[in-house]
Protein backbone atom coordinates (compact mmCIF):
# COMPACT_ATOMS: atom_id res chain seq x y z
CA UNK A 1 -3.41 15.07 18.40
CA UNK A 2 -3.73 17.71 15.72
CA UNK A 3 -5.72 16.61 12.97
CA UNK A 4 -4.70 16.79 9.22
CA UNK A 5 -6.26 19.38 7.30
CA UNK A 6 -8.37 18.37 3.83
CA UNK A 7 -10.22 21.08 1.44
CA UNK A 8 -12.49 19.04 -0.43
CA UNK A 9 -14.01 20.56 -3.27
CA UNK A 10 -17.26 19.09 -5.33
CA UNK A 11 -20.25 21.11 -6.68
CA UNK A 12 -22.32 18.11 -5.09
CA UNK A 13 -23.57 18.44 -1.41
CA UNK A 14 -24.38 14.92 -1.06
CA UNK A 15 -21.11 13.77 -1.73
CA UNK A 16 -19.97 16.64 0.92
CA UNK A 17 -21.90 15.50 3.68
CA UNK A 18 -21.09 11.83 2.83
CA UNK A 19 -17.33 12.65 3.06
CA UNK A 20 -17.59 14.50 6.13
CA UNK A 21 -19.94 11.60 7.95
CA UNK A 22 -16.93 9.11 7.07
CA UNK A 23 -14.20 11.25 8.12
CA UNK A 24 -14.80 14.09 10.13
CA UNK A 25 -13.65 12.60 13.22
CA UNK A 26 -10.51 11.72 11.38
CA UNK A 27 -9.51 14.97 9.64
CA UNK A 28 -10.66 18.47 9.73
CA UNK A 29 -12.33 18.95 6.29
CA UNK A 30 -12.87 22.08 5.05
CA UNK A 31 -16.08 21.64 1.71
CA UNK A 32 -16.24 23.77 -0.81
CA UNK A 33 -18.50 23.89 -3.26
CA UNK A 34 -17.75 27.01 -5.76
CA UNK A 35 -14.27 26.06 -7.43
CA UNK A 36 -14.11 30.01 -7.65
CA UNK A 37 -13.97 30.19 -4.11
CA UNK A 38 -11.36 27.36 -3.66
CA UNK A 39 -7.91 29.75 -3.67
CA UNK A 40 -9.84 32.00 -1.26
CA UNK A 41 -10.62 29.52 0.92
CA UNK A 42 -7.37 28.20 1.00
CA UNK A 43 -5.95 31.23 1.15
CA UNK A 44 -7.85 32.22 4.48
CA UNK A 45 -5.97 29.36 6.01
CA UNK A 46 -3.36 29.80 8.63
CA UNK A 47 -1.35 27.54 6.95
CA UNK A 48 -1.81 25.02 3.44
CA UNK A 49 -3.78 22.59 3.90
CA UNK A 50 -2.48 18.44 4.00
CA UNK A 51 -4.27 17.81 1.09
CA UNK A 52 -6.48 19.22 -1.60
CA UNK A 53 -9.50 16.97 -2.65
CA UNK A 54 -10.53 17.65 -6.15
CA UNK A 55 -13.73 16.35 -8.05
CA UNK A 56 -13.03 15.89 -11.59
CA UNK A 57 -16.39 17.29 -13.41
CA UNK A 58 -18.51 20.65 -12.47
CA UNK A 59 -21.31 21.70 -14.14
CA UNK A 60 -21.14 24.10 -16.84
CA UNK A 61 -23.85 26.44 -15.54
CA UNK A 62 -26.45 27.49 -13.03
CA UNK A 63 -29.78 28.31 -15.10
CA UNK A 64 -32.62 25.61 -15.70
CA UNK A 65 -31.47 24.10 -18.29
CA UNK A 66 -28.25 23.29 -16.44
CA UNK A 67 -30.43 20.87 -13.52
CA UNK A 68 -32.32 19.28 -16.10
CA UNK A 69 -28.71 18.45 -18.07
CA UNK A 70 -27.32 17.44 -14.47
CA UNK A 71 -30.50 15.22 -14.08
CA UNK A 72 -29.97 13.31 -17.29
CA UNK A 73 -26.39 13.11 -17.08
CA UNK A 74 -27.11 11.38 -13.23
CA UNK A 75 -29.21 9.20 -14.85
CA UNK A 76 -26.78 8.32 -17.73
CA UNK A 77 -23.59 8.22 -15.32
CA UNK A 78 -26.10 5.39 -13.26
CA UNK A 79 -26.68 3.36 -15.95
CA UNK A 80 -22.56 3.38 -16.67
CA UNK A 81 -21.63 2.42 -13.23
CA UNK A 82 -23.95 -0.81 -14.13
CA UNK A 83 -22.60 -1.08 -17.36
CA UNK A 84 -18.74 -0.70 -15.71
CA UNK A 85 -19.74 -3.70 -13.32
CA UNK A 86 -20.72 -6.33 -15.97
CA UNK A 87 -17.75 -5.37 -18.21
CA UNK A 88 -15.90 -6.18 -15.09
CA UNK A 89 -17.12 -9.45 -14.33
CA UNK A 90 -16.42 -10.09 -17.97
CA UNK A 91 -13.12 -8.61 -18.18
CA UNK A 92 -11.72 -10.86 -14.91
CA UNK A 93 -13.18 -13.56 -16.38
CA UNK A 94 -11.15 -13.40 -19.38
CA UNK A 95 -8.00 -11.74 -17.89
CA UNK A 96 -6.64 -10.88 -14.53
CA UNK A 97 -4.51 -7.96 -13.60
CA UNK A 98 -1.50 -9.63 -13.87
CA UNK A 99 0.83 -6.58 -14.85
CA UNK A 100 0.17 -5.40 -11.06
CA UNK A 101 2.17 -8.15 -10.01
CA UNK A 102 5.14 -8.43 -12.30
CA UNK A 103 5.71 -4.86 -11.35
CA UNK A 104 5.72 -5.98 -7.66
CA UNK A 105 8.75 -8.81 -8.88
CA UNK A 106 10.62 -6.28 -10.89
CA UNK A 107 10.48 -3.73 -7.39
CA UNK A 108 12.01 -6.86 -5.74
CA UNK A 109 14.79 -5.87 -7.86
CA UNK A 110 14.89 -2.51 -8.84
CA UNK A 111 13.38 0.35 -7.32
CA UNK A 112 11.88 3.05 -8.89
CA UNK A 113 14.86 5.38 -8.68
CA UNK A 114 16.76 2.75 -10.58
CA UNK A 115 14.11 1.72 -13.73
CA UNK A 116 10.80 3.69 -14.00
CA UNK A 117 7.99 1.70 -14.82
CA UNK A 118 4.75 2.72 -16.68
CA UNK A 119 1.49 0.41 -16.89
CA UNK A 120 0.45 1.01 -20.01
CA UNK A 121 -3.36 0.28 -20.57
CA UNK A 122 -6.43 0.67 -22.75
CA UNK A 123 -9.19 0.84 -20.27
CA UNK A 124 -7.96 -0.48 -17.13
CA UNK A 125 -7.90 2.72 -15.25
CA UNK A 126 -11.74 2.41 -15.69
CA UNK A 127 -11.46 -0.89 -14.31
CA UNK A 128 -9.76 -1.72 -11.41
CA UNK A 129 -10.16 -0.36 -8.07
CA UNK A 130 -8.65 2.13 -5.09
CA UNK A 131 -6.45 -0.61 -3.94
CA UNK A 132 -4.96 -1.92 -7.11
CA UNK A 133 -4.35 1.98 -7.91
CA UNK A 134 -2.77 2.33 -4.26
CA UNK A 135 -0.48 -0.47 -5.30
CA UNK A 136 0.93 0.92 -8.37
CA UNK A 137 1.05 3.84 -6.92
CA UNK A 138 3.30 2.51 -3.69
CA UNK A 139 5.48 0.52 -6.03
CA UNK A 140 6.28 3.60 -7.95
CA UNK A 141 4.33 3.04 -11.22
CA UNK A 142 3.70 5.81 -13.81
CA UNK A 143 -0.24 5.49 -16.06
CA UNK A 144 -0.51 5.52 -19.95
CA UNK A 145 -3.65 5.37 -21.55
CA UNK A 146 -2.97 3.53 -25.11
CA UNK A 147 -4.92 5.26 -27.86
CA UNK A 148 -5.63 8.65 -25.97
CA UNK A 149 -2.73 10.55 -27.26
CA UNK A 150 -0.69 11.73 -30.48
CA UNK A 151 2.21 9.51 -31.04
CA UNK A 152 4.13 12.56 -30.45
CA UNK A 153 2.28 13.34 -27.60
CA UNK A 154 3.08 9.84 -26.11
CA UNK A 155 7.00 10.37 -26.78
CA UNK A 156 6.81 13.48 -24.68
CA UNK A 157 4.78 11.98 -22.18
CA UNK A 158 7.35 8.73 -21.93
CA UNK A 159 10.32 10.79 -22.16
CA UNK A 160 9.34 12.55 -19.00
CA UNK A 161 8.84 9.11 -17.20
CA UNK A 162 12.32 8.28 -17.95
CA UNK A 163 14.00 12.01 -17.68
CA UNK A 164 13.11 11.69 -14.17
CA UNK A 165 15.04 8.97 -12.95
CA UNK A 166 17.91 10.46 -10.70
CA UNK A 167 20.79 8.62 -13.16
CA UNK A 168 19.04 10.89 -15.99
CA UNK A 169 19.06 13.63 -13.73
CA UNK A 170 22.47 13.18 -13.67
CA UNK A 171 23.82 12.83 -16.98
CA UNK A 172 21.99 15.91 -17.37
CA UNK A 173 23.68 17.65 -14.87
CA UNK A 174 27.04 16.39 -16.09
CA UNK A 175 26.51 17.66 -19.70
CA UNK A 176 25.43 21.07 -18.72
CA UNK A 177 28.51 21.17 -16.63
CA UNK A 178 30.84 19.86 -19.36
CA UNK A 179 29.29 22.65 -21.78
CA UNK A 180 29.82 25.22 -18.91
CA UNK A 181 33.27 24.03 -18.42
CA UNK A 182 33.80 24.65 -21.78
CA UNK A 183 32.39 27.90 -22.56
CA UNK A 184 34.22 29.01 -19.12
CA UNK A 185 37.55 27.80 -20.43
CA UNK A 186 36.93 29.69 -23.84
CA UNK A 187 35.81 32.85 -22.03
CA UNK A 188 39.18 32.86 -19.49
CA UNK A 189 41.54 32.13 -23.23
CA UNK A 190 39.97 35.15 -25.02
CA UNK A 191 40.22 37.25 -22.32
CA UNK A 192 43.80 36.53 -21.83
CA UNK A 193 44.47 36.54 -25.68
CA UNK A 194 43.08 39.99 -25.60
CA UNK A 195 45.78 41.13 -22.75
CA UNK A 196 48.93 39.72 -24.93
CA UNK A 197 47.79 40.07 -28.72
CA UNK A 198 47.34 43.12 -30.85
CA UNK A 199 43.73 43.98 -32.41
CA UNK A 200 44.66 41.81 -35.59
CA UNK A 201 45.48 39.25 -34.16
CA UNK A 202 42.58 38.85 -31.62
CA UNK A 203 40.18 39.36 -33.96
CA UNK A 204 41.40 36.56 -36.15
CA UNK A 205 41.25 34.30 -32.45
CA UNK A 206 37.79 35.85 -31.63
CA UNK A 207 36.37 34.67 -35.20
CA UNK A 208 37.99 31.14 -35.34
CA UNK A 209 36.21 30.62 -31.57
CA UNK A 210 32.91 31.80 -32.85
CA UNK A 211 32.80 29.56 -36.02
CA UNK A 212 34.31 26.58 -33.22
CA UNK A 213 31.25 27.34 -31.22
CA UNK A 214 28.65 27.61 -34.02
CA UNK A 215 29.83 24.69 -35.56
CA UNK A 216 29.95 22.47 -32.27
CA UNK A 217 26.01 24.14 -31.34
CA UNK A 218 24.85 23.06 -34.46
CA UNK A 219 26.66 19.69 -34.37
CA UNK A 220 24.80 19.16 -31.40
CA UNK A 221 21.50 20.11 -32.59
CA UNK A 222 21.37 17.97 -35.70
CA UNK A 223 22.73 14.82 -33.70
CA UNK A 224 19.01 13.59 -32.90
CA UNK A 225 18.35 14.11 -36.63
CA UNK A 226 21.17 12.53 -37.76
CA UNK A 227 21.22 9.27 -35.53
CA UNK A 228 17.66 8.69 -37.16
CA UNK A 229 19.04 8.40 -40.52
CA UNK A 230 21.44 6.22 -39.35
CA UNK A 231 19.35 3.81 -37.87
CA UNK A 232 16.92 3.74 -40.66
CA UNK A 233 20.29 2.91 -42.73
């Protein structure tokens, strides 16, 4: 059986190593260490690879002074992972991750094509584990971290959750096809104006269908605008 292929790329060779003990029999792994060399690598493949490992943090240089800020920051990221434990225990024993299951009963219901669901959360991606991320993940979850972002930011970032849901999709799809229908339909009456009117009188056509279209573009820009004033009224 041919084995899936994994480029796994961190600066660390411990981590490496400890990746390929645990799974080399499992997958062929290709390590990398250099993100600069990542593309090539990949790109000396006979084919993509099943799936790109990335570490999140590299360091910033290769002099010195760049070991003995590695070194500290070890030492620092250490006393976290402590600090991340006890904030755990204290965390579970104040709340539980309940929000994992009500997503589970609202899946029961409707799926993720159907109403998109985002877990929104201050510092529980710091918190919980591989498996409770596996589950939100399999039950079709989006992340939001509160606080991280401009409000704007956050609209942007919501409005894509919810753009992507196929009935979205869809009314999407319908209004750009009502708006093509449109400007098709106006295209096919000016041409045939053109065939049975004199200059004058085409002209006069071709100017009222420019101010129709103008005025209908701009209607439809200020709409957003203009249903916010009427809901603050």
């Amino acid at each position: 059986m041919e084995k899936n292929v994994i480029v796994y790329c961190d600066d660390q060779k411990r981590f490496r190593d400890e990746f390929i003990q645990r799974h080399g029999a499992y997958f062929d792994i290709l390590p990398v260490e250099d993100t600069r060399e990542l593309l090539k690598s990949i790109d000396q493949l006979k084919k993509p690879p099943d799936l790109i490992l990335l570490d999140l943090y590299y360091p910033r240089g290769d002099d010195a002074e760049s070991a003995a800020k590695i070194i500290l920051a070890e030492e620092s990221l250490a006393k976290l992972d402590v600090q991340i434990e006890e904030t755990n225990k204290a965390v579970l024993n104040a709340w539980e991750p309940a929000g994992l299951e009500i997503l589970k009963l609202i899946r029961q219901k409707y799926p993720p094509e159907k109403l998109p669901v985002a877990i929104y959360t201050q510092k529980g991606l710091m918190l919980i584990g591989d498996n409770e991320m596996r589950e939100a993940e399999l039950n079709g979850a989006d992340w939001l971290v509160k606080k991280k972002l401009s409000a704007r930011t956050e609209q942007i970032a919501i409005n894509r959750i919810i753009m992507r849901t196929p009935e979205h999709l869809s009314n999407r799809s319908v209004k750009n096809y009502r708006w093509t229908l449109a400007f098709s339909w106006l295209v096919i009456g000016l041409l045939v104006a053109h065939l049975f009117l004199n200059s004058n009188q085409f002209s006069d056509i071709l100017i009222a269908a420019l101010v129709g279209v103008i005025t209908a573009l701009v209607s439809y820009l200020c709409s957003p605008f203009l249903s916010k004033i009427g809901d603050k009224d």
